[in-house]
Protein backbone atom coordinates (compact mmCIF):
# COMPACT_ATOMS: atom_id res chain seq x y z
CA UNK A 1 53.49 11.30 11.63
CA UNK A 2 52.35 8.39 14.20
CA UNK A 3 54.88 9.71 16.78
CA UNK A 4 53.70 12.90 16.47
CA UNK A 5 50.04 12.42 16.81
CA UNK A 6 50.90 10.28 19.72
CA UNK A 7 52.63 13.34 21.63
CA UNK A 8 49.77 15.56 20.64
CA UNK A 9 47.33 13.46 22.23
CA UNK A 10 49.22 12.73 25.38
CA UNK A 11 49.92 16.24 25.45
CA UNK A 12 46.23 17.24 25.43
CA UNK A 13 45.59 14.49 27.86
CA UNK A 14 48.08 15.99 30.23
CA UNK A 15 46.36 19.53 29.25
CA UNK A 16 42.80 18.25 30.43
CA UNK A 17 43.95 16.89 33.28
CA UNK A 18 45.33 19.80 34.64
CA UNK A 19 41.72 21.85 33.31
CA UNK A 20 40.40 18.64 35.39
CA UNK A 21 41.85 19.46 38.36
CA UNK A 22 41.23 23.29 38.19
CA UNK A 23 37.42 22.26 37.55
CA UNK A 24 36.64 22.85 41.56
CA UNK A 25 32.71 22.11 41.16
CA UNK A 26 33.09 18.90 38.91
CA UNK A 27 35.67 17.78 40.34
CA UNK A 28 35.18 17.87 43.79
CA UNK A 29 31.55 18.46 44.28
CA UNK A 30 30.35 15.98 41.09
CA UNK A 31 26.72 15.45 42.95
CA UNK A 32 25.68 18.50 41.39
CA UNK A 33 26.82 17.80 38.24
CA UNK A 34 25.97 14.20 38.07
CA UNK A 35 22.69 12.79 39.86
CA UNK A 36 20.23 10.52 39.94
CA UNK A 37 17.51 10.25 42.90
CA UNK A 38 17.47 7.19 44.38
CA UNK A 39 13.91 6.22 44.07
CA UNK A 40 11.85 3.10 43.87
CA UNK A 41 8.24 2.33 43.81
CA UNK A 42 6.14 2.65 46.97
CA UNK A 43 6.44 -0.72 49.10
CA UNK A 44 9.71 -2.20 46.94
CA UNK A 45 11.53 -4.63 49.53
CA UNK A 46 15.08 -5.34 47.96
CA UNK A 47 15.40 -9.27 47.45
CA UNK A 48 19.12 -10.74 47.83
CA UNK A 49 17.68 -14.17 45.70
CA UNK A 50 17.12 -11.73 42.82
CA UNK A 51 20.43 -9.80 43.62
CA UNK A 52 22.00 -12.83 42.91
CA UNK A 53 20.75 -13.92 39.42
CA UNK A 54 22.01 -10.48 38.80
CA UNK A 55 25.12 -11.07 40.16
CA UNK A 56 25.65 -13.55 37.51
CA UNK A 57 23.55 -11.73 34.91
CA UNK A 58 26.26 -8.65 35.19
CA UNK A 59 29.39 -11.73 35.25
CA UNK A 60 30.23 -9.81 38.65
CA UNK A 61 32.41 -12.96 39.71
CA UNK A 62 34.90 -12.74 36.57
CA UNK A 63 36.78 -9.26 37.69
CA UNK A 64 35.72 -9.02 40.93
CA UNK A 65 36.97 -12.92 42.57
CA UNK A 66 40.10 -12.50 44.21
CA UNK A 67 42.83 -14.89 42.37
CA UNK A 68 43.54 -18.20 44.25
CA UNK A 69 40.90 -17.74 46.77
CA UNK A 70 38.28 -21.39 46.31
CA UNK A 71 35.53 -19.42 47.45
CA UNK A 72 35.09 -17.24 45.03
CA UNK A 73 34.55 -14.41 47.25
CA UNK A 74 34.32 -10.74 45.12
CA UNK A 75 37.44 -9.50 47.44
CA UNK A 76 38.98 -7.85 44.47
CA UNK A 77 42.57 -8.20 43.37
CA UNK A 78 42.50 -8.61 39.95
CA UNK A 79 44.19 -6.91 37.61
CA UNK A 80 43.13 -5.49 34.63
CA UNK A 81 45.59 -4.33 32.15
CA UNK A 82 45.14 -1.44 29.78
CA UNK A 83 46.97 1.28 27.55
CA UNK A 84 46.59 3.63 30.43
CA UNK A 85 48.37 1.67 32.83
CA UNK A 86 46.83 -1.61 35.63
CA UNK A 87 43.66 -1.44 37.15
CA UNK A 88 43.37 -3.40 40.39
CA UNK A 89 39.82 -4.30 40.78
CA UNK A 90 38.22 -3.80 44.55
CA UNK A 91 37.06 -5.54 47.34
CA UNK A 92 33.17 -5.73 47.12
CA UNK A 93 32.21 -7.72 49.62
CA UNK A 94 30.20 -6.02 53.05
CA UNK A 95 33.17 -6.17 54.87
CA UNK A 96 33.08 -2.21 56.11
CA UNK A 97 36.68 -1.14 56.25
CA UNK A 98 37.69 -2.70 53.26
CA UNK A 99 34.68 -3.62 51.49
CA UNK A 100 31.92 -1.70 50.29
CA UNK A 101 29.79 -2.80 53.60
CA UNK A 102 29.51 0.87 54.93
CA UNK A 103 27.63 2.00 51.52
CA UNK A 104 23.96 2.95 51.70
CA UNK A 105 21.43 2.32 49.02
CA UNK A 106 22.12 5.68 47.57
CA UNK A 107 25.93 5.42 47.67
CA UNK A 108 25.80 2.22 45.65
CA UNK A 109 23.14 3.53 43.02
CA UNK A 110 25.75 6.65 42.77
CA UNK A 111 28.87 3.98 42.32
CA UNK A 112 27.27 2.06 39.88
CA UNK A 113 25.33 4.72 37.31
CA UNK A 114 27.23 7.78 38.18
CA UNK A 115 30.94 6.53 38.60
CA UNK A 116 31.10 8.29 42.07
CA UNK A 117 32.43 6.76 45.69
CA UNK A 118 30.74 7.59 48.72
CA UNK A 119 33.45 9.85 49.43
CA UNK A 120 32.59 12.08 46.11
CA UNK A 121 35.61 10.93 44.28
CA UNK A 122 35.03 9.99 40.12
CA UNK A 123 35.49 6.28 39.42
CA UNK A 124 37.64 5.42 36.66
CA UNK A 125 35.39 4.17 33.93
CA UNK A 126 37.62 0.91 33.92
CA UNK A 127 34.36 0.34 35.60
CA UNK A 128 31.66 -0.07 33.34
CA UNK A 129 28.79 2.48 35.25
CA UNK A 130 28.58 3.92 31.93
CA UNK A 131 26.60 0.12 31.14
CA UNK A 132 24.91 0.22 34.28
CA UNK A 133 23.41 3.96 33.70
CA UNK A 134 20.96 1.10 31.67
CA UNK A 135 19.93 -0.33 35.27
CA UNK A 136 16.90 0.55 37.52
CA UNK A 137 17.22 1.32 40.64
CA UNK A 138 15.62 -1.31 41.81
CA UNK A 139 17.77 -3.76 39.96
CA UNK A 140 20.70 -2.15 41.86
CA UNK A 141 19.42 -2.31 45.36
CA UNK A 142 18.52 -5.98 44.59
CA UNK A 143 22.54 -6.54 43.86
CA UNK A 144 23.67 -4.77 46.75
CA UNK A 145 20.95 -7.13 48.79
CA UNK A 146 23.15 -9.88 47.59
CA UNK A 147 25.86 -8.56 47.83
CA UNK A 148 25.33 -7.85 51.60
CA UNK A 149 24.31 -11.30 52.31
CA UNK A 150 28.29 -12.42 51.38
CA UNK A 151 30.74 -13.38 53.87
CA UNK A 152 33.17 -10.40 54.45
CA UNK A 153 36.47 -10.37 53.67
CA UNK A 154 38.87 -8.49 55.13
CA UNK A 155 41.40 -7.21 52.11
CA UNK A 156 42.74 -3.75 51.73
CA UNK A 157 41.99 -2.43 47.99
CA UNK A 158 45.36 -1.91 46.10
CA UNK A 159 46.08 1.28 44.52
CA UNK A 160 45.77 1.56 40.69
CA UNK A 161 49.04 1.50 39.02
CA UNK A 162 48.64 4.40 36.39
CA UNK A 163 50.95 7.37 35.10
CA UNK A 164 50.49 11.10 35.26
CA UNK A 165 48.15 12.27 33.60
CA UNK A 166 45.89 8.77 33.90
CA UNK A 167 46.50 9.49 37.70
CA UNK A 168 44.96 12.45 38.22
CA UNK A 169 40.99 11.58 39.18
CA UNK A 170 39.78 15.11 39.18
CA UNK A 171 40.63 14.89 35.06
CA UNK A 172 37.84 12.17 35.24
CA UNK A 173 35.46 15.10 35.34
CA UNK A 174 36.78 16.24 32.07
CA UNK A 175 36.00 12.78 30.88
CA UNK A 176 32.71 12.39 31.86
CA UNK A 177 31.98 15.70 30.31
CA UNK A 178 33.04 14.49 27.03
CA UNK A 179 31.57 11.17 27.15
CA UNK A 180 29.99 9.94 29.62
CA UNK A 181 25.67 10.16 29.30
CA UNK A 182 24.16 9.11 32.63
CA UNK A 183 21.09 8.84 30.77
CA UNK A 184 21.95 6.60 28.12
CA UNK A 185 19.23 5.30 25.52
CA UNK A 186 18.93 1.77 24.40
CA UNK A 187 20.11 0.99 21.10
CA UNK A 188 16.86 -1.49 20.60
CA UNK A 189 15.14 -1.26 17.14
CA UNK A 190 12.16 0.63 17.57
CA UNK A 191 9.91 -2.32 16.05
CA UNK A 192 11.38 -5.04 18.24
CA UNK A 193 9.65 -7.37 20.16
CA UNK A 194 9.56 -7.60 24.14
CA UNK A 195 11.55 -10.88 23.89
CA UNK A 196 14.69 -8.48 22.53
CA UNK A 197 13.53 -5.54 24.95
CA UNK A 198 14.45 -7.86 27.69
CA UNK A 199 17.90 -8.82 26.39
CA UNK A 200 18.71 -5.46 25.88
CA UNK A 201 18.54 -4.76 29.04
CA UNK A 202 20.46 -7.79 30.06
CA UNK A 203 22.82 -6.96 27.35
CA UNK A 204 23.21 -3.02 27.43
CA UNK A 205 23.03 -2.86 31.03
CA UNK A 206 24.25 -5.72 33.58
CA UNK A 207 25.99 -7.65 31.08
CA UNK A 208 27.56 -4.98 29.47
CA UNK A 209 28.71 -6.60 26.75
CA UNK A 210 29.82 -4.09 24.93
CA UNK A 211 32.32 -2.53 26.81
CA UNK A 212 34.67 -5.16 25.58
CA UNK A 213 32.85 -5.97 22.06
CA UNK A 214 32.87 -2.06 20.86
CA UNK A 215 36.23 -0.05 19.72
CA UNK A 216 37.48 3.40 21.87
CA UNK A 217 39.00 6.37 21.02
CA UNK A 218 42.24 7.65 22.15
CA UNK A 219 40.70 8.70 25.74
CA UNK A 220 39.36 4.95 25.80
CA UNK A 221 35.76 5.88 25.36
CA UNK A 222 33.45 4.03 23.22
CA UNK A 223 33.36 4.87 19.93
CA UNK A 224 29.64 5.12 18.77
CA UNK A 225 29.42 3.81 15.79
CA UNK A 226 31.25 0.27 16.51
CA UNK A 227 28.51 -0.12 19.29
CA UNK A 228 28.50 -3.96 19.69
CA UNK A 229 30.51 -4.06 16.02
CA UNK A 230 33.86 -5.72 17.51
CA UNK A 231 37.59 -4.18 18.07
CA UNK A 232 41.15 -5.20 17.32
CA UNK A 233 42.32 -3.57 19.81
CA UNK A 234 40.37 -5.97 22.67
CA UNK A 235 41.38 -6.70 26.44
CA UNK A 236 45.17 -7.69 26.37
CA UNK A 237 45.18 -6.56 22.93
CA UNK A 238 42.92 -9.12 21.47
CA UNK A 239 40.98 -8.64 18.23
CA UNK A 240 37.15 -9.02 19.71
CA UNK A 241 34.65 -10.12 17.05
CA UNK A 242 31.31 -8.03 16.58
CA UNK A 243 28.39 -9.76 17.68
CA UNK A 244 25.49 -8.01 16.18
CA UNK A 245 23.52 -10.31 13.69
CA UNK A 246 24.99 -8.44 10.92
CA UNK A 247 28.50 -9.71 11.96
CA UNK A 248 27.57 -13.43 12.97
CA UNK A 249 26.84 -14.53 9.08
CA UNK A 250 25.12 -17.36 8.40
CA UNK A 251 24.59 -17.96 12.26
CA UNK A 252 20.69 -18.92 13.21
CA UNK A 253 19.35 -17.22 17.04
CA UNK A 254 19.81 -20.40 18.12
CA UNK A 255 23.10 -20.68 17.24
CA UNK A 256 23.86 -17.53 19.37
CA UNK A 257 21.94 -19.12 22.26
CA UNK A 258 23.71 -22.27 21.70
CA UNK A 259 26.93 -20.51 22.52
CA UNK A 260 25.63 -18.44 25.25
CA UNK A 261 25.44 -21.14 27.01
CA UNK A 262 28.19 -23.78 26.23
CA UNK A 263 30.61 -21.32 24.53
CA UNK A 264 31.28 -22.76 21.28
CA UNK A 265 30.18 -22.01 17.87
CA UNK A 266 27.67 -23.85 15.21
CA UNK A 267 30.78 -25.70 14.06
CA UNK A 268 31.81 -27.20 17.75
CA UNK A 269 34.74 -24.97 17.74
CA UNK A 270 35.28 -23.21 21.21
CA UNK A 271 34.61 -18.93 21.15
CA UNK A 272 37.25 -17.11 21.64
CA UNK A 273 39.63 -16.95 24.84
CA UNK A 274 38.06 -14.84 27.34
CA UNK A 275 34.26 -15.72 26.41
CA UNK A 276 35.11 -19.50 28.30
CA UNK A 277 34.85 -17.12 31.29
CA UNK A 278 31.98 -15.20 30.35
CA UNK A 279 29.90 -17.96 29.83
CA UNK A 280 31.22 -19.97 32.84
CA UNK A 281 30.07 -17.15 34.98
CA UNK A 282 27.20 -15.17 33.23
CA UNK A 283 25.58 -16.31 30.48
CA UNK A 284 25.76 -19.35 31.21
CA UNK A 285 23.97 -19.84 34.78
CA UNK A 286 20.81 -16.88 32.82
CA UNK A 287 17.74 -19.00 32.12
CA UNK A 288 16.93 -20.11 28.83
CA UNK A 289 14.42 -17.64 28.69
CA UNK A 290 16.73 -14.93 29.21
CA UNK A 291 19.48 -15.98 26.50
CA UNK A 292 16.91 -16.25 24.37
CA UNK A 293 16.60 -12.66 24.49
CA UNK A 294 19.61 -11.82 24.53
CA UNK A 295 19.88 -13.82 21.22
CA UNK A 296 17.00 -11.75 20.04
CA UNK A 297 17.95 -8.63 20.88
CA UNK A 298 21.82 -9.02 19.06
CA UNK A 299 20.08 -10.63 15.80
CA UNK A 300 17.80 -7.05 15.83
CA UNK A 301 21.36 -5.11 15.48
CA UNK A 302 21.94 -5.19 11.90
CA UNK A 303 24.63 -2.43 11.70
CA UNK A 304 24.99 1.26 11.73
C-alpha cells in the first residue's frame, strides 16, 4: 500500500510539473501573478547598521557562509539536503556577476517575499520567502543595505542537484498556487501583548523558525496545523521538537530565553544538534529585549 501511494504521488508530481510548464503566464511571466509594490514611507533612507542586526536576526550566516572560508563571507556553497534531492545555497554577497550585487531594491523585495529572481524565474521554496512574505519592505531594503556594504566575492553559484520532476522550475508555479500565500497572516493571539507582537515578527518572519520546527506534506509544504508544533521528519531527517508553550512543559519564559541565548535547556543539558548553530548565529547576538519577545510570543502558542 506504501509503495503504491508513493508512485501515485510521484506520479502526480511528474503530472503537475508538466501542467507547470504548460502554465505560459505563471510560469514565465509570474509578476502578474505574484506582486508586491515596492513601497516605503516618504523620506525612508535604508540603514546597513540595521541591515545587519537583521542579518543575524534572520541567522543569514548559517546557510549562506561558504564552508572553510574564516571570513564568514555569505558566498554560498552549502548544501542543503532534502527528499527532493541537494540544494546548493547561493552566493549573496554584491559581487555583480556572481553575487546578487546587480539587484535593485525591487528585485530583492521580489526574491525575498515573492520567490522570484530578477530574471523572472520561481525560486525553489528551499528558500524560506514564504517566512519573509512576514517582512516590510523596509526591513528588506535595510538587509540588502548590509548586505551591499560586504566585501564581494567572486564564486559562481552551483547548480541544484535535483531529479525530474523536482527539476523543472516552471512546476514551481503549480506550487505556489497550491501553497504559497504572499500575504500571509500572523499566527499571534489576538489578545497578546506588544512584547509577543514583536517576536512574532522576529519569529514568523526573519527568523523563520518554523520552516524547520513545523511538519510538510508530500510536496514539502507546511502543513498548517503543526505550525511551530515540531516534525520527525526534520533537516537530515531529524525529529525537531515543537516549541510552542504548549509543547515546552513545565518550562518558565525565561527558561526559553535562557536557551535562546546559550542553547541549553533548564536542566544544563545542550538543545538539540542544529540549534548550537542557530543560537551561535541568530538568537544569540538579538538583544535581550528582543528574545524576550520572542519568548513571549512562543509561550502565547498554546496549540491548535
Amino acid at each position: 500500500m506504501a509503495g503504491l501511494l508513493r508512485r501515485a504521488l510521484k506520479g502526480g508530481l511528474i503530472l503537475a510539473a508538466a501542467v507547470g510548464a504548460a502554465l505560459a503566464v505563471p510560469a514565465f511571466a509570474p509578476g502578474l501573478v505574484w506582486s508586491r509594490p515596492a513601497t516605503t514611507p516618504p523620506g525612508f533612507a535604508p540603514s546597513a547598521e540595521r541591515g545587519a542586526y537583521l542579518y543575524a536576526a534572520g541567522g543569514c550566516a548559517s546557510c549562506h557562509a561558504t564552508p572553510g572560508r574564516a571570513d564568514g563571507a555569505p558566498a554560498g556553497g552549502h548544501e542543503l539536503a532534502s527528499p527532493f534531492g541537494s540544494f546548493l545555497v547561493p552566493n549573496i554577497t554584491p559581487d555583480r556577476a556572481t553575487g546578487i550585487g546587480g539587484w535593485s531594491g525591487e528585485d530583492f523585495i521580489r526574491a525575498m517575499t515573492l520567490g522570484i529572481d530578477p530574471e523572472g524565474r520561481h525560486l525553489y521554496p528551499a528558500f524560506p520567502y514564504a517566512s519573509y512574505a512576514r517582512m516590510t519592505n523596509e526591513d528588506l531594503l535595510d538587509l540588502k543595505a548590509h548586505l551591499d556594504s560586504l566585501e564581494p566575492v567572486a564564486r559562481p553559484n552551483q547548480p541544484h542537484q535535483l531529479g525530474f520532476p523536482f527539476s523543472v522550475r516552471p512546476g514551481l508555479a503549480l506550487w505556489k498556487l497550491a501553497f504559497f500565500d504572499p500575504t500571509p497572516e500572523s499566527r499571534l493571539p489576538a489578545a497578546a501583548s506588544a512584547a509577543a507582537r514583536r517576536g512574532a515578527y522576529l519569529a514568523e518572519g526573519p527568523g523563520h523558525c518554523a520552516e524547520c520546527h513545523s511538519d510538510r506534506n508530500f510536496a514539502g509544504a507546511i502543513r498548517p496545523e503543526t505550525w511551530m508544533a515540531g516534525t520527525p521528519n526534520g533537516p537530515d531527517g531529524r525529529r525537531v521538537p515543537g516549541i510552542r508553550g504548549a509543547d515546552l512543559g513545565g518550562w518558565a519564559p525565561e527558561d526559553l530565553v535562557f536557551a535562546l541565548e546559550y542553547g541549553m535547556t533548564p536542566d544544563g543539558d545542550e538543545l538539540a544538534r542544529g540549534m548550537d548553530l542557530v543560537v551561535r548565529e541568530n538568537t544569540g547576538k538579538l538583544t535581550p529585549e528582543d528574545r524576550e519577545a520572542i519568548a513571549a510570543y512562543l509561550m502565547s502558542l498554546r496549540g491548535s
